[in-house]
N, C-alpha and C. Protein backbone atom coordinates (compact mmCIF):
# COMPACT_ATOMS: atom_id res chain seq x y z
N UNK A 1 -8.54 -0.58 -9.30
CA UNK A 1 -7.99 -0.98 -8.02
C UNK A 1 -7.73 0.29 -7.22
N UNK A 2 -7.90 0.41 -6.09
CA UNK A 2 -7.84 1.43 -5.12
C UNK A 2 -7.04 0.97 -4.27
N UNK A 3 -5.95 1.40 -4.22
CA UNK A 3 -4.46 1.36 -3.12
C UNK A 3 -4.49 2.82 -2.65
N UNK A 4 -4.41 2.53 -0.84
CA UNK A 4 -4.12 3.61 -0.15
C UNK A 4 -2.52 2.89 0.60
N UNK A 5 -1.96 3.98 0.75
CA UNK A 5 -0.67 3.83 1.47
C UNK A 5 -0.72 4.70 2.92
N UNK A 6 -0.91 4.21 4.28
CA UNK A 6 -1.51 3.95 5.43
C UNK A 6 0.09 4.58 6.11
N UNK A 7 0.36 6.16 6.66
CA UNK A 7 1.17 6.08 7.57
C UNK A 7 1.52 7.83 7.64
N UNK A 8 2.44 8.30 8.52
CA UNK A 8 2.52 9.68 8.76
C UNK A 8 3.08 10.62 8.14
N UNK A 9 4.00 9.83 6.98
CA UNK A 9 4.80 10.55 6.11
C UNK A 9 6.15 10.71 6.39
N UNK A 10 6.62 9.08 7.21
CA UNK A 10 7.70 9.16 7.36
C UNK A 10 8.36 8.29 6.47
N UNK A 11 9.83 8.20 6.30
CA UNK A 11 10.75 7.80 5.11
C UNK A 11 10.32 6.21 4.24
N UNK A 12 9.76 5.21 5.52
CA UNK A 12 9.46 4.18 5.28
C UNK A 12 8.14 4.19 4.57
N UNK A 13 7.27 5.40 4.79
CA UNK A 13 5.50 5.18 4.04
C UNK A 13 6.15 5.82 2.43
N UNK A 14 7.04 6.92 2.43
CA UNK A 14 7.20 6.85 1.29
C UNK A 14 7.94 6.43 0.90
N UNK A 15 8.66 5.49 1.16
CA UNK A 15 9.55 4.19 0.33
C UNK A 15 8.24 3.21 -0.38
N UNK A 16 7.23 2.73 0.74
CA UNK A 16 6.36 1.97 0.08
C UNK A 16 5.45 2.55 -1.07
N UNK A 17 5.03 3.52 -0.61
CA UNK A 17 4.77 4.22 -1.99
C UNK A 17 5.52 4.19 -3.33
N UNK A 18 6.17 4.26 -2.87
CA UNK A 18 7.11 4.59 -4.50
C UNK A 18 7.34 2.91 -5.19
N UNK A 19 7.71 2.00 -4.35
CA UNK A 19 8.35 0.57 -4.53
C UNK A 19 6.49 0.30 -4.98
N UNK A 20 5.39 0.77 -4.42
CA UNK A 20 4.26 0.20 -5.18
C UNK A 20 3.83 1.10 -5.95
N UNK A 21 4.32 1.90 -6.74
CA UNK A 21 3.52 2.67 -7.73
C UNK A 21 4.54 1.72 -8.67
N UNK A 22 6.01 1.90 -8.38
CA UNK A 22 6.69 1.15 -9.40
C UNK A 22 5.84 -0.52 -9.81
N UNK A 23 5.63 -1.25 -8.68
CA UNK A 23 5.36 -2.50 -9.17
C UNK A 23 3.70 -2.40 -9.86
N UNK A 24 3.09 -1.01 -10.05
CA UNK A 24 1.84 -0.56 -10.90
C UNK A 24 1.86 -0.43 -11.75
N UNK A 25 3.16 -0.12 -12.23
CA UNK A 25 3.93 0.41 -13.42
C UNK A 25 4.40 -0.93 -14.17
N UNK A 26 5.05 -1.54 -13.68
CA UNK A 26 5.59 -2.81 -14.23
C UNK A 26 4.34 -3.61 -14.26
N UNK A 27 3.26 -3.84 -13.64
CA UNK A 27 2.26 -4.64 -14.30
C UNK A 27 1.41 -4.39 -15.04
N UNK A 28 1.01 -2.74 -15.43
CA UNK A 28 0.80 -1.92 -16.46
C UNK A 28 -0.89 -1.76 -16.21
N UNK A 29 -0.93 -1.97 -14.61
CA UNK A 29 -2.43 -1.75 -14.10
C UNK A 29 -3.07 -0.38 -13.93
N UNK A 30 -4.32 -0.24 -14.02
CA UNK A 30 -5.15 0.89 -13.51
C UNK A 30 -5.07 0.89 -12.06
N UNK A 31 -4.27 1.77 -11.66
CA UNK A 31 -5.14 1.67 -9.75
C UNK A 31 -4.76 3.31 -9.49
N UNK A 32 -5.53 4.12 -8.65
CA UNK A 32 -5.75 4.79 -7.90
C UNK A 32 -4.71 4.85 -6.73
N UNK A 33 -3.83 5.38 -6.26
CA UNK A 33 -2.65 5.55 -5.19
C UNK A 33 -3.12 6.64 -4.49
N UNK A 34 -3.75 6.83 -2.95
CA UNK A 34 -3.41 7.88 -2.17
C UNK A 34 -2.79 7.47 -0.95
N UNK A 35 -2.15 8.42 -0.54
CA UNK A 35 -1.72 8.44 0.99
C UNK A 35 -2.38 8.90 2.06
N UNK A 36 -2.88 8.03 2.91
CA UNK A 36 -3.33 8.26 4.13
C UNK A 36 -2.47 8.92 5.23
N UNK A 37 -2.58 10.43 5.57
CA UNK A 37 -1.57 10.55 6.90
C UNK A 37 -2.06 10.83 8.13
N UNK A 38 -3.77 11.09 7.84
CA UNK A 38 -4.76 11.40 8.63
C UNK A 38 -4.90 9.94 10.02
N UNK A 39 -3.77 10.42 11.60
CA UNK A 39 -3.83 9.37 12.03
C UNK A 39 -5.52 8.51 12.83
N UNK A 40 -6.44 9.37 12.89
CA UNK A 40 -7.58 8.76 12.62
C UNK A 40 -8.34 7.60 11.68
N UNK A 41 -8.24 8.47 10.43
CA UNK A 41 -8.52 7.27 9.12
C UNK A 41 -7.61 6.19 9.40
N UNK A 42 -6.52 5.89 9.82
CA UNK A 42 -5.48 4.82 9.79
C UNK A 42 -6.06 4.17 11.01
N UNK A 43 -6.34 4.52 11.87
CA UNK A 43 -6.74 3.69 13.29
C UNK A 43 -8.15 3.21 12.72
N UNK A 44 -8.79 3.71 11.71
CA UNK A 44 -10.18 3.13 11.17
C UNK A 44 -9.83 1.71 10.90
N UNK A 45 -8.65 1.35 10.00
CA UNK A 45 -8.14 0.09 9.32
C UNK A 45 -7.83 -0.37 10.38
N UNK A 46 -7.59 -0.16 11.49
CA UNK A 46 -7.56 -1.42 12.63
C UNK A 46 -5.77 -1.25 12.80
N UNK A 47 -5.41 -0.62 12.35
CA UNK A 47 -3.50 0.00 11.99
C UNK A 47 -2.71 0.12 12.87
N UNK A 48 -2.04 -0.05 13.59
CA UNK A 48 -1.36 0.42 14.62
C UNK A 48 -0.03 1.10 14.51
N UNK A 49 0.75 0.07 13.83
CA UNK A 49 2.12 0.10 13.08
C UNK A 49 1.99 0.58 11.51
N UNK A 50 3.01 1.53 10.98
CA UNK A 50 2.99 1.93 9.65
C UNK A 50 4.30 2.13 9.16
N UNK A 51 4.78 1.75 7.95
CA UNK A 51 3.64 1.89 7.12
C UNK A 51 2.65 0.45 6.71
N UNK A 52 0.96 1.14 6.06
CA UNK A 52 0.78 0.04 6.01
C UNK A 52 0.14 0.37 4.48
N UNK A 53 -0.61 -1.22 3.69
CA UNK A 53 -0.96 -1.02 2.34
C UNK A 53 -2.31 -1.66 2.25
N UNK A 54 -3.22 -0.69 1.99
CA UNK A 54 -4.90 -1.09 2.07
C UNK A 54 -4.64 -1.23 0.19
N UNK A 55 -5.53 -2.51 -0.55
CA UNK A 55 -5.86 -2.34 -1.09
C UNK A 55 -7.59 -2.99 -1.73
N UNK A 56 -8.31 -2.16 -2.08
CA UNK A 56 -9.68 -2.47 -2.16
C UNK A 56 -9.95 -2.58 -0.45
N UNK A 57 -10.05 -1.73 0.31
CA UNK A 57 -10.32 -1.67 1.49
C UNK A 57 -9.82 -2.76 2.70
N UNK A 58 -9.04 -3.17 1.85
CA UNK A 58 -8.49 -4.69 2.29
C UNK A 58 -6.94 -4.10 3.25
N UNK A 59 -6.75 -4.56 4.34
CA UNK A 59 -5.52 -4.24 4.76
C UNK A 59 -4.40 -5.51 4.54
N UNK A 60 -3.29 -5.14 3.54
CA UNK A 60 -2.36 -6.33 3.29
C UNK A 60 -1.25 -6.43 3.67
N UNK A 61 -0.57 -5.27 4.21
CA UNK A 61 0.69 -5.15 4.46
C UNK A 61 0.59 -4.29 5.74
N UNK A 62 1.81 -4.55 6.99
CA UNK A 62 1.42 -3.74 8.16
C UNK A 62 2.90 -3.70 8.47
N UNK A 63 3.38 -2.31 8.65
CA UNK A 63 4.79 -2.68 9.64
C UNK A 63 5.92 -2.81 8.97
N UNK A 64 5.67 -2.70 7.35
CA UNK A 64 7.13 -3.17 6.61
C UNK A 64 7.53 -2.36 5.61
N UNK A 65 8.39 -2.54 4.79
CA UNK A 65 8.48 -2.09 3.52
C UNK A 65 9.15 -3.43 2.69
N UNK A 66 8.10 -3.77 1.89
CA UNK A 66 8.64 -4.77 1.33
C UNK A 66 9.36 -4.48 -0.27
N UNK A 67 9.91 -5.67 -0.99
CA UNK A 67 10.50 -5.42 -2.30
C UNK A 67 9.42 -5.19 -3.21
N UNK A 68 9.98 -4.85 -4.28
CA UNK A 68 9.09 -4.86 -5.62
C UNK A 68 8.68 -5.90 -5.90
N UNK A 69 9.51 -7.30 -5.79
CA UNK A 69 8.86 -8.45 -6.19
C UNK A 69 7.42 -8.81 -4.89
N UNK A 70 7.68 -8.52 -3.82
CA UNK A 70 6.82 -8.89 -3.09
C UNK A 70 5.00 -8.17 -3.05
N UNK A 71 5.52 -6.93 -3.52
CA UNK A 71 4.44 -5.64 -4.14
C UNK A 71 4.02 -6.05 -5.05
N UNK A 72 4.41 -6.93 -6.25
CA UNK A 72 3.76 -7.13 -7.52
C UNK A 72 2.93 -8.24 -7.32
N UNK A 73 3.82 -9.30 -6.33
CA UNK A 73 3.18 -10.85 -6.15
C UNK A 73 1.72 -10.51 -5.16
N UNK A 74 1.69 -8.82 -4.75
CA UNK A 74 0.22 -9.05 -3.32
C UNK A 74 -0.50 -8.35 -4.62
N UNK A 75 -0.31 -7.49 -5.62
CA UNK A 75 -0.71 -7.06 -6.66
C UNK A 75 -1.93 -8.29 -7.33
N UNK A 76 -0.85 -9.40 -7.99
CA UNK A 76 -1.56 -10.13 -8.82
C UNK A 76 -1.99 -11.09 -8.16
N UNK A 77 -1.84 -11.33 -6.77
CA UNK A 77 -2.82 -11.86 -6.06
C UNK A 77 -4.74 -11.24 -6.08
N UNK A 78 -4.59 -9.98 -6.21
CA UNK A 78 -5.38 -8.94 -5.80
C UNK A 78 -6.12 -9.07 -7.40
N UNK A 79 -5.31 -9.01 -8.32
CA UNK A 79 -6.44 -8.82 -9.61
C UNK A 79 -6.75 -10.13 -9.72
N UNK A 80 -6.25 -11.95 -9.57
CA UNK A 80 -7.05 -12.90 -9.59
C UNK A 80 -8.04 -12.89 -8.66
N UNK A 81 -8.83 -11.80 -7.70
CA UNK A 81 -9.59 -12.60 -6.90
C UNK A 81 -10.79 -11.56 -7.18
């Protein structure tokens, strides 16, 4: 799984970072984590608002920082499909 975390490197992109490496951790998955701060590449994803959470090139999250439970539930959404 390839998760990028989509934003400038302010307090909220690395809150989501961390709240989704943790819920990577607790589901005991393989994935790949980088941070995007390059505001070009981010306007590629169509992005406006950040932080946001690409995973598998997929944009899923825009604008928030959500909980761990909500990170794990877009998680195992992501490995059933």
């Amino acid at each position: 799984m390839e998760i990028k975390i989509l934003g400038s490197g302010c307090s909220n992109c690395a809150k989501l970072e961390k709240v989704t490496k943790e819920g990577i951790a607790q589901l005991g998955i393989e994935a790949q984590v980088e941070k995007v701060e390059d505001m070009q590449k981010i306007m590629s994803y169509g992005v406006m608002s950040t932080p946001a959470l690409v995973i598998n090139g997929v944009v899923k999250l825009v604008g928030k920082v959500p909980n761990k439970a909500k990170i794990i539930e877009i998680l195992e959404k992501e490995l059933k499909a």
